[in-house]
PDB file of N, CA and C in Angstrom:
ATOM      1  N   UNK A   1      78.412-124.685 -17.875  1.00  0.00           N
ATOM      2  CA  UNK A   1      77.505-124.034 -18.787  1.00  0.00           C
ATOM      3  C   UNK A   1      76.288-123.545 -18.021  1.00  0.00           C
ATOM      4  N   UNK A   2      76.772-122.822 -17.308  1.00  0.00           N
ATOM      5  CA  UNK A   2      75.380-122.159 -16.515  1.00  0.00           C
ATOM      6  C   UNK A   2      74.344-121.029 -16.912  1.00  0.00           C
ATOM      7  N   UNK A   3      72.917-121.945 -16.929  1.00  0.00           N
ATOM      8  CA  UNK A   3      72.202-120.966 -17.597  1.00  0.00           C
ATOM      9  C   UNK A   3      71.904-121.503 -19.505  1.00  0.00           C
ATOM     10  N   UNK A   4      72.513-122.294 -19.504  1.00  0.00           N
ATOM     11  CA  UNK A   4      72.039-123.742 -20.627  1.00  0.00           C
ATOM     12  C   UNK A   4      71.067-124.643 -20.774  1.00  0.00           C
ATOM     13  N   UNK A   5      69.844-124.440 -21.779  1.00  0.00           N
ATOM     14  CA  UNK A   5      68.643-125.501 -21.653  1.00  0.00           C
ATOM     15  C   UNK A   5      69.593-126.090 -22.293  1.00  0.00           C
ATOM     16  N   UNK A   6      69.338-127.736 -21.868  1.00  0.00           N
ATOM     17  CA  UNK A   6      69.562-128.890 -22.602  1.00  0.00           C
ATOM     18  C   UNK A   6      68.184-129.901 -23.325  1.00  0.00           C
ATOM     19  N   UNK A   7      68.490-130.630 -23.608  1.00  0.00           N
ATOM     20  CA  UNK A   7      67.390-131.882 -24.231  1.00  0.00           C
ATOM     21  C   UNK A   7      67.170-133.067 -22.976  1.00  0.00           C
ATOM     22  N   UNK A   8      65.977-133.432 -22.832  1.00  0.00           N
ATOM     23  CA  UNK A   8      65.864-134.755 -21.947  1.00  0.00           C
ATOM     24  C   UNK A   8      66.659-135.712 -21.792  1.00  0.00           C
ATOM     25  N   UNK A   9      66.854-136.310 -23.475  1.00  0.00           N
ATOM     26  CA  UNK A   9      67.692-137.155 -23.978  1.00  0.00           C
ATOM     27  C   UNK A   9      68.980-137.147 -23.625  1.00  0.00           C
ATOM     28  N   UNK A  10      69.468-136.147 -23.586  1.00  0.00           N
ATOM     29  CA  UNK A  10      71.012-135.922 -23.489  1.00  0.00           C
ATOM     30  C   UNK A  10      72.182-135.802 -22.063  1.00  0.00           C
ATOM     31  N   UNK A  11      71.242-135.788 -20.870  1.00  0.00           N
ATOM     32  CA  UNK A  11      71.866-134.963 -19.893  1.00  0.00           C
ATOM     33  C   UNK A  11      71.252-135.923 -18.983  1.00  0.00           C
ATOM     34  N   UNK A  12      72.314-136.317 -17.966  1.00  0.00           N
ATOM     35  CA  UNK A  12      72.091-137.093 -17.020  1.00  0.00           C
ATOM     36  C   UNK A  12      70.872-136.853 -15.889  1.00  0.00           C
ATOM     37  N   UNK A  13      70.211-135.429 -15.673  1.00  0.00           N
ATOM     38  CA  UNK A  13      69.264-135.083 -15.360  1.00  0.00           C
ATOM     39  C   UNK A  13      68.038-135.114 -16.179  1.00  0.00           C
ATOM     40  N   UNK A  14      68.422-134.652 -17.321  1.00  0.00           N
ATOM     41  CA  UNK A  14      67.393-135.198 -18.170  1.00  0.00           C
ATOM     42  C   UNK A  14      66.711-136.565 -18.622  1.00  0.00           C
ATOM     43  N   UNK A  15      67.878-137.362 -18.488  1.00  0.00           N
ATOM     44  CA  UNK A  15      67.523-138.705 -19.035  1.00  0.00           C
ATOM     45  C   UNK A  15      67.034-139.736 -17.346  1.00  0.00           C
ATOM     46  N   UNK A  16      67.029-139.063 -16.327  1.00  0.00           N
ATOM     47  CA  UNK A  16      66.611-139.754 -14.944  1.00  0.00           C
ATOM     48  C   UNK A  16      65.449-138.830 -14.710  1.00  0.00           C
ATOM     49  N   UNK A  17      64.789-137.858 -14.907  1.00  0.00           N
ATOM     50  CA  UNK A  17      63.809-137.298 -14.718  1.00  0.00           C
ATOM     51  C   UNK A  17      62.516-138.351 -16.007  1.00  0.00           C
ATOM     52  N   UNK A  18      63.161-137.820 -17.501  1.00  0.00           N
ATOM     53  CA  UNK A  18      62.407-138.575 -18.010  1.00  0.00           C
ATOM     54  C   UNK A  18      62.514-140.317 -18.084  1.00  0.00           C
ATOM     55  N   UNK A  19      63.148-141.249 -17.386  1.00  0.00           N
ATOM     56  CA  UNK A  19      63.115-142.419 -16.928  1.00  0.00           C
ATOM     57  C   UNK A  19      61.850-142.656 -16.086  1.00  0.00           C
ATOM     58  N   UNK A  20      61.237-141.590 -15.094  1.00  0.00           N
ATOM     59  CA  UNK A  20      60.739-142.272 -14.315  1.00  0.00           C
ATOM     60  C   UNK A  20      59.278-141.448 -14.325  1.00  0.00           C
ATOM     61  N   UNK A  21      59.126-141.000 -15.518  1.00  0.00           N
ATOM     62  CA  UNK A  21      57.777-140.283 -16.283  1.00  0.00           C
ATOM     63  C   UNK A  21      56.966-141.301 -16.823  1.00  0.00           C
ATOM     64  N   UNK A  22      55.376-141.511 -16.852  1.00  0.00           N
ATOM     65  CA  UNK A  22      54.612-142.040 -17.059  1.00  0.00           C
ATOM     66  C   UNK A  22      55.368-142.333 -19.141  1.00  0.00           C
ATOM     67  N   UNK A  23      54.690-143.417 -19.171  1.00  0.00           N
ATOM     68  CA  UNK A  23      55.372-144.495 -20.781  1.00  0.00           C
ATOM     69  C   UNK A  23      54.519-143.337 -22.129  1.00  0.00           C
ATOM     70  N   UNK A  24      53.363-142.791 -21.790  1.00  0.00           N
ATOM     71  CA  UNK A  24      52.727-141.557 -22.420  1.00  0.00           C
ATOM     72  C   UNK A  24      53.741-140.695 -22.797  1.00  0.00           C
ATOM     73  N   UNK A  25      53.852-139.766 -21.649  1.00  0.00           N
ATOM     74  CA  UNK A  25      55.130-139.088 -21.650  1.00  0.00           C
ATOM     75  C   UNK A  25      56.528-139.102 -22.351  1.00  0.00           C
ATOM     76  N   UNK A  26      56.880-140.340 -21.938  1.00  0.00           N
ATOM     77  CA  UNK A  26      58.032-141.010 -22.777  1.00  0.00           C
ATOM     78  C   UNK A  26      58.232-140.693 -24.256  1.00  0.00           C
ATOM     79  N   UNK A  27      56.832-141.474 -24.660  1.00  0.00           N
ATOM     80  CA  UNK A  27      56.895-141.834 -26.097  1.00  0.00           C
ATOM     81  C   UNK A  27      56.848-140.128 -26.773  1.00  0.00           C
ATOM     82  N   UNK A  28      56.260-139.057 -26.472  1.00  0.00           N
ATOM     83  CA  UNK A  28      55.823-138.058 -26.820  1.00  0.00           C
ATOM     84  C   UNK A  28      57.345-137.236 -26.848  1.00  0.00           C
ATOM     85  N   UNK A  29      58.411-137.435 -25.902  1.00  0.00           N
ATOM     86  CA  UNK A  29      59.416-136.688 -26.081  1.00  0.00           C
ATOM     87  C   UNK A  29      60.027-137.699 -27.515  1.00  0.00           C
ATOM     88  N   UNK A  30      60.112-138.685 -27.448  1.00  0.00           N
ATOM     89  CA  UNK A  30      61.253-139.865 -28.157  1.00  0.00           C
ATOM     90  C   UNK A  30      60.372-139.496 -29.589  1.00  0.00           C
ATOM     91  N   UNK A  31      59.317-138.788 -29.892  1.00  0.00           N
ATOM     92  CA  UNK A  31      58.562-139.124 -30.886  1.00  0.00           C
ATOM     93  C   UNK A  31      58.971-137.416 -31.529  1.00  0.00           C
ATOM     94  N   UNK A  32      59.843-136.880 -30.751  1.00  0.00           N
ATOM     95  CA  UNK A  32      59.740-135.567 -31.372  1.00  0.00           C
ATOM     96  C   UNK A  32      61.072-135.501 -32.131  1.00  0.00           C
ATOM     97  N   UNK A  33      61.621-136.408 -32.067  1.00  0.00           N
ATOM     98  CA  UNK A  33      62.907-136.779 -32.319  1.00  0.00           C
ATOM     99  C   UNK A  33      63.952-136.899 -31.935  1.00  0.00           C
ATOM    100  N   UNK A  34      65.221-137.611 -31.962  1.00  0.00           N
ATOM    101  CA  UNK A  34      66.523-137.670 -31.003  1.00  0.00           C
ATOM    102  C   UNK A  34      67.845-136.949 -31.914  1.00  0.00           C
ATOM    103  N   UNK A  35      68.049-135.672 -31.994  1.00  0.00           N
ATOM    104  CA  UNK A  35      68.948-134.952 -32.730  1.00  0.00           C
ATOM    105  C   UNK A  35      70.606-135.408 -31.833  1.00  0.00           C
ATOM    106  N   UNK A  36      71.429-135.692 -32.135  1.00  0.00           N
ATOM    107  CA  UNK A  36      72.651-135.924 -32.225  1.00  0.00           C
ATOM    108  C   UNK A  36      73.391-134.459 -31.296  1.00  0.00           C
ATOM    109  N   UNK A  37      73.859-134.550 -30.049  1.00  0.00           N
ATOM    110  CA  UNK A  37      74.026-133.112 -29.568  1.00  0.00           C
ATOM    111  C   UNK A  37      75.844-133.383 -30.069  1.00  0.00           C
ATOM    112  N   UNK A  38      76.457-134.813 -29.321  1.00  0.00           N
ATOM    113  CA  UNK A  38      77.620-135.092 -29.315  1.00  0.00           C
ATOM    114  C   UNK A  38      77.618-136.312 -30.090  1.00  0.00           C
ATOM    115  N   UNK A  39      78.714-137.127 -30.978  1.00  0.00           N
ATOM    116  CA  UNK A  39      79.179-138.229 -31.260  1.00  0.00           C
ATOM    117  C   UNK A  39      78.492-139.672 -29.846  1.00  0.00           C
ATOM    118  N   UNK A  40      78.014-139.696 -29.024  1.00  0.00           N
ATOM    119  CA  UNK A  40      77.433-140.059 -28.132  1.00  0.00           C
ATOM    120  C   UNK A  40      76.392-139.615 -27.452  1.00  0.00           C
ATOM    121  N   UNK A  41      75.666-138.889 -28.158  1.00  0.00           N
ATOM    122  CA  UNK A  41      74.075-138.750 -27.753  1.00  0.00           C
ATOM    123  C   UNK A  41      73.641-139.778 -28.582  1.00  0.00           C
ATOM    124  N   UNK A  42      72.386-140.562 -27.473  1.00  0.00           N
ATOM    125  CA  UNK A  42      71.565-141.476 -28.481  1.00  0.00           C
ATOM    126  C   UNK A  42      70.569-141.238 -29.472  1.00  0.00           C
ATOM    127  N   UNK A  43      70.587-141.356 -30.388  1.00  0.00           N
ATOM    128  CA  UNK A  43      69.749-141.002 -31.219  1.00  0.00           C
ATOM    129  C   UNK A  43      68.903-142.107 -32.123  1.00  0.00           C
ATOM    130  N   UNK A  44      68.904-143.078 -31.095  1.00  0.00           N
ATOM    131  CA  UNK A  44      67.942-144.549 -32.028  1.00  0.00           C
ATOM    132  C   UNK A  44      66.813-144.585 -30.741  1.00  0.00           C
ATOM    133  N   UNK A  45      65.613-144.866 -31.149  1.00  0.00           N
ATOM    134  CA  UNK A  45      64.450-144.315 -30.258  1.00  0.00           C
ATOM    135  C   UNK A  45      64.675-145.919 -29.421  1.00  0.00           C
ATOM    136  N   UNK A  46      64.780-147.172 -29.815  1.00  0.00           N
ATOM    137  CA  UNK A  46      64.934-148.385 -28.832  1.00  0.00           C
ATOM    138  C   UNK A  46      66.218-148.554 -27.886  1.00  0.00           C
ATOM    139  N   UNK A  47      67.212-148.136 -28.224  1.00  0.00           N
ATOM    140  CA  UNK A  47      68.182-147.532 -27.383  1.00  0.00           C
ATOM    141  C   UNK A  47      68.156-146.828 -25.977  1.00  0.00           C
ATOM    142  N   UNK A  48      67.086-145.839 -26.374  1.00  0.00           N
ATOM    143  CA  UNK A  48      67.238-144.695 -25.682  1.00  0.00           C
ATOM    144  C   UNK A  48      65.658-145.197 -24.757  1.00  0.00           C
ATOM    145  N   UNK A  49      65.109-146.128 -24.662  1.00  0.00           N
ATOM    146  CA  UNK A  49      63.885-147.059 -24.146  1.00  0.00           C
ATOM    147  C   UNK A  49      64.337-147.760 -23.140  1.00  0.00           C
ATOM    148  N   UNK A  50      65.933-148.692 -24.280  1.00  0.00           N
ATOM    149  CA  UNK A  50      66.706-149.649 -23.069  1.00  0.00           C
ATOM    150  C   UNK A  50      67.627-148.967 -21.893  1.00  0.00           C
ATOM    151  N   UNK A  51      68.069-147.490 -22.759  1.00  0.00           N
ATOM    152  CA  UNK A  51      68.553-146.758 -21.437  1.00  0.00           C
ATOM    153  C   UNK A  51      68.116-146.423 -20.424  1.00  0.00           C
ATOM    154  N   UNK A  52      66.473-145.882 -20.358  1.00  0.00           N
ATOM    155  CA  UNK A  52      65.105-145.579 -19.466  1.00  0.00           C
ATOM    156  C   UNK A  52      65.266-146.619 -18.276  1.00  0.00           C
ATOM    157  N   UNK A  53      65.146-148.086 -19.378  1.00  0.00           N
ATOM    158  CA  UNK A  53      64.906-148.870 -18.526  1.00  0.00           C
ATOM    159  C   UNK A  53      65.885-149.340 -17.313  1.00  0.00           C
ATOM    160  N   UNK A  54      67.341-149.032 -17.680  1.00  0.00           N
ATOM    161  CA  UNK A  54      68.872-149.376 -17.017  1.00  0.00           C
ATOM    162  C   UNK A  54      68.477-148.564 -16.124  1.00  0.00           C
ATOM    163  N   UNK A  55      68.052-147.358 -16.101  1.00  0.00           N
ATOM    164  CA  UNK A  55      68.377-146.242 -15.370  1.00  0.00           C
ATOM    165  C   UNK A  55      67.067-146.697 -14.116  1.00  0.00           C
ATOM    166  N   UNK A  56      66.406-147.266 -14.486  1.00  0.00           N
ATOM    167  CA  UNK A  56      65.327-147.403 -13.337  1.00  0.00           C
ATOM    168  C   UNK A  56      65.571-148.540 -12.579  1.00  0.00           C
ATOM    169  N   UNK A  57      66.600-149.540 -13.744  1.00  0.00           N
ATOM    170  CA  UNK A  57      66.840-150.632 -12.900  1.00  0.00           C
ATOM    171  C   UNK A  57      67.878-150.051 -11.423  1.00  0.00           C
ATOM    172  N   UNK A  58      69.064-149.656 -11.966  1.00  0.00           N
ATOM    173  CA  UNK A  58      69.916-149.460 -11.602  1.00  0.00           C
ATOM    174  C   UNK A  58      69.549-147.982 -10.689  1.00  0.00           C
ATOM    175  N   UNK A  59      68.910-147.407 -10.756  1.00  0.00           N
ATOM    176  CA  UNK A  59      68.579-146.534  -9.414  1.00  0.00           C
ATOM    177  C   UNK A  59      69.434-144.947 -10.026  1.00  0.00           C
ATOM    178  N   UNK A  60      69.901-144.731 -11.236  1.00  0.00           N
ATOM    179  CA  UNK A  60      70.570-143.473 -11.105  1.00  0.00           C
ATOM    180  C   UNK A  60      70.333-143.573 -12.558  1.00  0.00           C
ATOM    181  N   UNK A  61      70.801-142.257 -13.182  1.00  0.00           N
ATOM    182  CA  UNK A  61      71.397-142.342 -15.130  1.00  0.00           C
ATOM    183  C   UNK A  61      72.757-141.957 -15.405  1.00  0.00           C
ATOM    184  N   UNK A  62      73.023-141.856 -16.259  1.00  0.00           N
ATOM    185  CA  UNK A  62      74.694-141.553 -16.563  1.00  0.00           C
ATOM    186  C   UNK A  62      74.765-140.745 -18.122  1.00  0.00           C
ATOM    187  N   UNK A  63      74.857-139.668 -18.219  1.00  0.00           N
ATOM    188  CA  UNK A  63      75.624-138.629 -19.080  1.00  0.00           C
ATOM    189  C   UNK A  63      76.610-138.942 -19.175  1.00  0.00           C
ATOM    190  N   UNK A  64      77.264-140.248 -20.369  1.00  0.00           N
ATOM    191  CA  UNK A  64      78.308-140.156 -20.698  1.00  0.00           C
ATOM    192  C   UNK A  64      78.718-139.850 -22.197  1.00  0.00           C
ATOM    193  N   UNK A  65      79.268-138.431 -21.903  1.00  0.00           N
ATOM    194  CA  UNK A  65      79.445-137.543 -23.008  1.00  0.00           C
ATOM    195  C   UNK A  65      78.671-137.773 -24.097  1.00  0.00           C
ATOM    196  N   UNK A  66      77.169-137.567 -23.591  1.00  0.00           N
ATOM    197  CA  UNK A  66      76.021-137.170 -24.527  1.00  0.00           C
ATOM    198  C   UNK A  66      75.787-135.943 -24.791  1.00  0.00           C
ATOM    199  N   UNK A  67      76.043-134.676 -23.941  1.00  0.00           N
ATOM    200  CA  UNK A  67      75.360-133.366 -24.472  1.00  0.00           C
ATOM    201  C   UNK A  67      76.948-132.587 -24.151  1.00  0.00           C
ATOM    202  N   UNK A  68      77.840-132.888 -24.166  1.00  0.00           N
ATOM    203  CA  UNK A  68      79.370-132.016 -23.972  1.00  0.00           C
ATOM    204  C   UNK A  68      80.241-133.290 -23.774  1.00  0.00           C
ATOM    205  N   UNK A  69      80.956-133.194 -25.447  1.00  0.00           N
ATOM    206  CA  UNK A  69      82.150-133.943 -25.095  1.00  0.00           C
ATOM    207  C   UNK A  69      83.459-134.098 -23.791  1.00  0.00           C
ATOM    208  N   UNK A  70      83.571-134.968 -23.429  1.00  0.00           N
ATOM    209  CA  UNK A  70      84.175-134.956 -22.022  1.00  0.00           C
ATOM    210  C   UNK A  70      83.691-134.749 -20.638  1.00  0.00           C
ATOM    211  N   UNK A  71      82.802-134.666 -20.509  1.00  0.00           N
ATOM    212  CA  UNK A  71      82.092-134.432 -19.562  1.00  0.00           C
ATOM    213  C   UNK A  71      80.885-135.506 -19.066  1.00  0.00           C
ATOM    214  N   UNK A  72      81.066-136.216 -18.114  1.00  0.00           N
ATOM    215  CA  UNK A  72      80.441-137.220 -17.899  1.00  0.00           C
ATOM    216  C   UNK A  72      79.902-136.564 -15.874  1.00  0.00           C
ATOM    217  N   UNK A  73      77.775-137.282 -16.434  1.00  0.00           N
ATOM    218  CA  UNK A  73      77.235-136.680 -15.472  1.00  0.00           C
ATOM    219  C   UNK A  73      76.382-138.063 -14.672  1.00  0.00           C
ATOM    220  N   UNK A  74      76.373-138.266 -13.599  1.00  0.00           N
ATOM    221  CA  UNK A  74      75.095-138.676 -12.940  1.00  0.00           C
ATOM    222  C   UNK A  74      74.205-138.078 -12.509  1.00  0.00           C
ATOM    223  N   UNK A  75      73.163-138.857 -12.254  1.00  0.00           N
ATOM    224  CA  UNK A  75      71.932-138.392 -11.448  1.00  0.00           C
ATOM    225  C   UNK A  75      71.257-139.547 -10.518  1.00  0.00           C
ATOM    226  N   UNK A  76      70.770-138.864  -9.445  1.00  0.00           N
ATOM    227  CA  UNK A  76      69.916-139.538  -8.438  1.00  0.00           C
ATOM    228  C   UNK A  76      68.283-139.159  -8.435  1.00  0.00           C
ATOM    229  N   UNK A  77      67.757-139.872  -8.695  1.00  0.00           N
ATOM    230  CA  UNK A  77      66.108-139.189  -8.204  1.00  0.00           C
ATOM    231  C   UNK A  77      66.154-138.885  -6.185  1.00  0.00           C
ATOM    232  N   UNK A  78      65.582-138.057  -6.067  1.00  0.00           N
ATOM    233  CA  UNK A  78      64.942-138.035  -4.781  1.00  0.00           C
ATOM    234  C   UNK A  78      63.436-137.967  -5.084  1.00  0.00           C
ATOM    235  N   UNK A  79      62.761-138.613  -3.766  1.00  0.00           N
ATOM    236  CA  UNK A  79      61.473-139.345  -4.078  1.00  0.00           C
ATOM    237  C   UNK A  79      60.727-138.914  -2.851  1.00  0.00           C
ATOM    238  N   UNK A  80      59.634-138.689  -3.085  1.00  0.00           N
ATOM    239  CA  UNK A  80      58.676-137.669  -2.091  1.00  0.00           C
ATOM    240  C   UNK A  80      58.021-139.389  -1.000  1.00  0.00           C
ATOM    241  N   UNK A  81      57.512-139.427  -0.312  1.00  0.00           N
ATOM    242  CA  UNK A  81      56.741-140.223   0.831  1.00  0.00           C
ATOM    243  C   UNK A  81      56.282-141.409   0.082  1.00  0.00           C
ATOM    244  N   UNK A  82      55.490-140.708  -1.219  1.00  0.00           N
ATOM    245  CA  UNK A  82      54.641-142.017  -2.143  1.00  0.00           C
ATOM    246  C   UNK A  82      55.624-142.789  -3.451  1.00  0.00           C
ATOM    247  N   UNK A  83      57.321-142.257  -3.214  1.00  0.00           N
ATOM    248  CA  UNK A  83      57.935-143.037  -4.135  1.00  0.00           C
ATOM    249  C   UNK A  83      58.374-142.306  -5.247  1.00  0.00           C
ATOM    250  N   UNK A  84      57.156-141.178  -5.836  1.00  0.00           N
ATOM    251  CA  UNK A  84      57.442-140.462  -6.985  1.00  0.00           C
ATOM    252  C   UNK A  84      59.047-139.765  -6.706  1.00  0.00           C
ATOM    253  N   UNK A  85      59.126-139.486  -7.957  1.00  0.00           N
ATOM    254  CA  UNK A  85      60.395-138.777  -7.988  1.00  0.00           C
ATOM    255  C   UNK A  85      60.011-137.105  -8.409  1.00  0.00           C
ATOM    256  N   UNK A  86      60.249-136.538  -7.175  1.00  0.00           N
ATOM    257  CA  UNK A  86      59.905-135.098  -7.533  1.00  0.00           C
ATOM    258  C   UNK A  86      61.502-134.011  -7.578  1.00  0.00           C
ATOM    259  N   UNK A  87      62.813-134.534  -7.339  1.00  0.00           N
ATOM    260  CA  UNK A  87      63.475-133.929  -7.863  1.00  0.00           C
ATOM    261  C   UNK A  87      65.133-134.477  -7.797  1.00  0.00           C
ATOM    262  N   UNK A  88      66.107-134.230  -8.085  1.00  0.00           N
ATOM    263  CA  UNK A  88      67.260-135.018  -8.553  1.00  0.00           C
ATOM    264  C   UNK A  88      68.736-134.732  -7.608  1.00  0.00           C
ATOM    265  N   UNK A  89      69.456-135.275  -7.412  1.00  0.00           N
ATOM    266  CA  UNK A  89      71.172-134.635  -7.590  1.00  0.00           C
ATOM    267  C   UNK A  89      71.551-134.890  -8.755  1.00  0.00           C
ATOM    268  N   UNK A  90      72.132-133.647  -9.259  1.00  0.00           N
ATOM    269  CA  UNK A  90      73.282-134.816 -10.416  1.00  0.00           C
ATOM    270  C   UNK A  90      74.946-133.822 -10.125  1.00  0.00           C
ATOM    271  N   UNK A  91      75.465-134.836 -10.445  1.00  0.00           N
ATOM    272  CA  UNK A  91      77.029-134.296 -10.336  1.00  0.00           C
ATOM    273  C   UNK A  91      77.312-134.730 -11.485  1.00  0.00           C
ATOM    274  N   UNK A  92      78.430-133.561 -12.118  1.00  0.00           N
ATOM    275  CA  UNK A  92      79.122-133.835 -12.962  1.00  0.00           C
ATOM    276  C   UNK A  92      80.461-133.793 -12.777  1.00  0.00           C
ATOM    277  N   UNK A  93      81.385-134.416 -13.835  1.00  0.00           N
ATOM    278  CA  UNK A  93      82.851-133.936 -13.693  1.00  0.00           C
ATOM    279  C   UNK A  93      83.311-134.670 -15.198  1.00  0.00           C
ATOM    280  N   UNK A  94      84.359-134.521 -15.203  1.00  0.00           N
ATOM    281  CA  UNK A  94      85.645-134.690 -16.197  1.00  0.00           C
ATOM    282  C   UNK A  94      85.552-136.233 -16.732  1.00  0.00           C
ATOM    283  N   UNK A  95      85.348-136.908 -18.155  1.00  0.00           N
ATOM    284  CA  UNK A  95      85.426-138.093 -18.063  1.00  0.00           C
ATOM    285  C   UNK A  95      86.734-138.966 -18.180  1.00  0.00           C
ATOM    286  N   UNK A  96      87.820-137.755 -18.061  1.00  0.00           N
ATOM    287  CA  UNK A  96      89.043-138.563 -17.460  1.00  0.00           C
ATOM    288  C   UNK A  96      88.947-139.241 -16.087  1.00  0.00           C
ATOM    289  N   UNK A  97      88.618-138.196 -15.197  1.00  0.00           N
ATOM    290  CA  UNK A  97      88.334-138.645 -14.067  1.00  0.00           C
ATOM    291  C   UNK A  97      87.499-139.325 -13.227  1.00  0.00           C
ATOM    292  N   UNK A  98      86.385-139.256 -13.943  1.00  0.00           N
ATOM    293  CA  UNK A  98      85.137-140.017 -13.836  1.00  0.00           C
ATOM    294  C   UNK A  98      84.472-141.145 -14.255  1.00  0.00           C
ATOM    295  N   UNK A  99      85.093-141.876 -13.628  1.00  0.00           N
ATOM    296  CA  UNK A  99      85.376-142.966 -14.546  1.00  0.00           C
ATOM    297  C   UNK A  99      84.245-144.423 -14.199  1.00  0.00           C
ATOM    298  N   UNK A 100      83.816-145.372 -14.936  1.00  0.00           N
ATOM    299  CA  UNK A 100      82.731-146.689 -14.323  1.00  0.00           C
ATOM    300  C   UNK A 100      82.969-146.587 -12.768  1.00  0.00           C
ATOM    301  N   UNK A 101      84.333-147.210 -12.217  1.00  0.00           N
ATOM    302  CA  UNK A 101      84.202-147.737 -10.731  1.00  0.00           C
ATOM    303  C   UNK A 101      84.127-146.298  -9.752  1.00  0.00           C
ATOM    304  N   UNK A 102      84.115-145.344 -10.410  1.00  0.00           N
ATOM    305  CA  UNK A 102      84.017-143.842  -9.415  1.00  0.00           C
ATOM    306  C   UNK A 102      82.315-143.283  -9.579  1.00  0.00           C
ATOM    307  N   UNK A 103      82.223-143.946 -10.381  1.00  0.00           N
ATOM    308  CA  UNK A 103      80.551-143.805 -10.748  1.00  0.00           C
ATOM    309  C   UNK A 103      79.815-144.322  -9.766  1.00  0.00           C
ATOM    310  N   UNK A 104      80.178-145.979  -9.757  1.00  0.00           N
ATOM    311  CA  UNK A 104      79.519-147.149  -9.071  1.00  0.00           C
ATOM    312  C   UNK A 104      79.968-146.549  -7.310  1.00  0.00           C
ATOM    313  N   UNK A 105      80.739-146.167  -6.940  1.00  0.00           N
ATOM    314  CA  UNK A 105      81.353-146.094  -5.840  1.00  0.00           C
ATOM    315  C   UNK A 105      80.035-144.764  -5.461  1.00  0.00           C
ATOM    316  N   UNK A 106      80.653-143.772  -6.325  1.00  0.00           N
ATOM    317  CA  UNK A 106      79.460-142.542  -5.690  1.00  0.00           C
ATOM    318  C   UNK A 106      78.031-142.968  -5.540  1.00  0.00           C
ATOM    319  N   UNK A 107      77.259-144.078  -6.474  1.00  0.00           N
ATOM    320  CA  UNK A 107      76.006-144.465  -6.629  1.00  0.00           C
ATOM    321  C   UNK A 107      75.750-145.365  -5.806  1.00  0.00           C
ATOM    322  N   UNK A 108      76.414-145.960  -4.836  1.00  0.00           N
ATOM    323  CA  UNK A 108      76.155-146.886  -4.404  1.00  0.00           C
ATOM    324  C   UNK A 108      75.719-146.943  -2.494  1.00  0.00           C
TER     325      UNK A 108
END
């Protein structure tokens, strides 16, 4: 889908960019509301807090078939000298093929 705005919430770039945004920030997107893109977009605002938080634990986020059914995405922050995160990889692919231990394997 090239050439597609998406939502923060929804997209494995989106949801690792806004993970590692000041808690201000946060609340101001989650407060504008969480609309339903796919059957698996989150759309409960504490959910989508505990996902923030996975994603910072765990060092990456995961688009799984939140903003396009079947389609499952990661992301990596890359991080400038002082730590911040000023910009991302994310790969996507097929969530036949893309599966937990091919996730963990690429993220690791």
């Amino acid at each position: 889908m090239l050439g597609v705005k998406a939502l923060l919430y929804c997209t494995g770039i989106g949801k690792g960019m806004l993970a590692y945004l000041p808690d201000d920030r946060i609340k101001t997107v989650v407060e504008r509301g969480l609309t339903a893109i796919t059957d698996s977009t989150i759309t409960n605002k504490e959910a989508l807090i505990r996902d923030l938080q996975q994603i910072r634990a765990r060092g990456y986020s995961i688009d799984n078939m939140e903003h396009e059914y079947g389609i499952r995405c990661i992301f990596m922050p890359i991080r400038n000298k002082r730590r911040e995160v000023i910009a991302g990889l994310s790969i996507s692919g097929s969530s036949l093929r893309f599966d937990e231990p091919k996730i963990k394997r690429l993220c690791s």
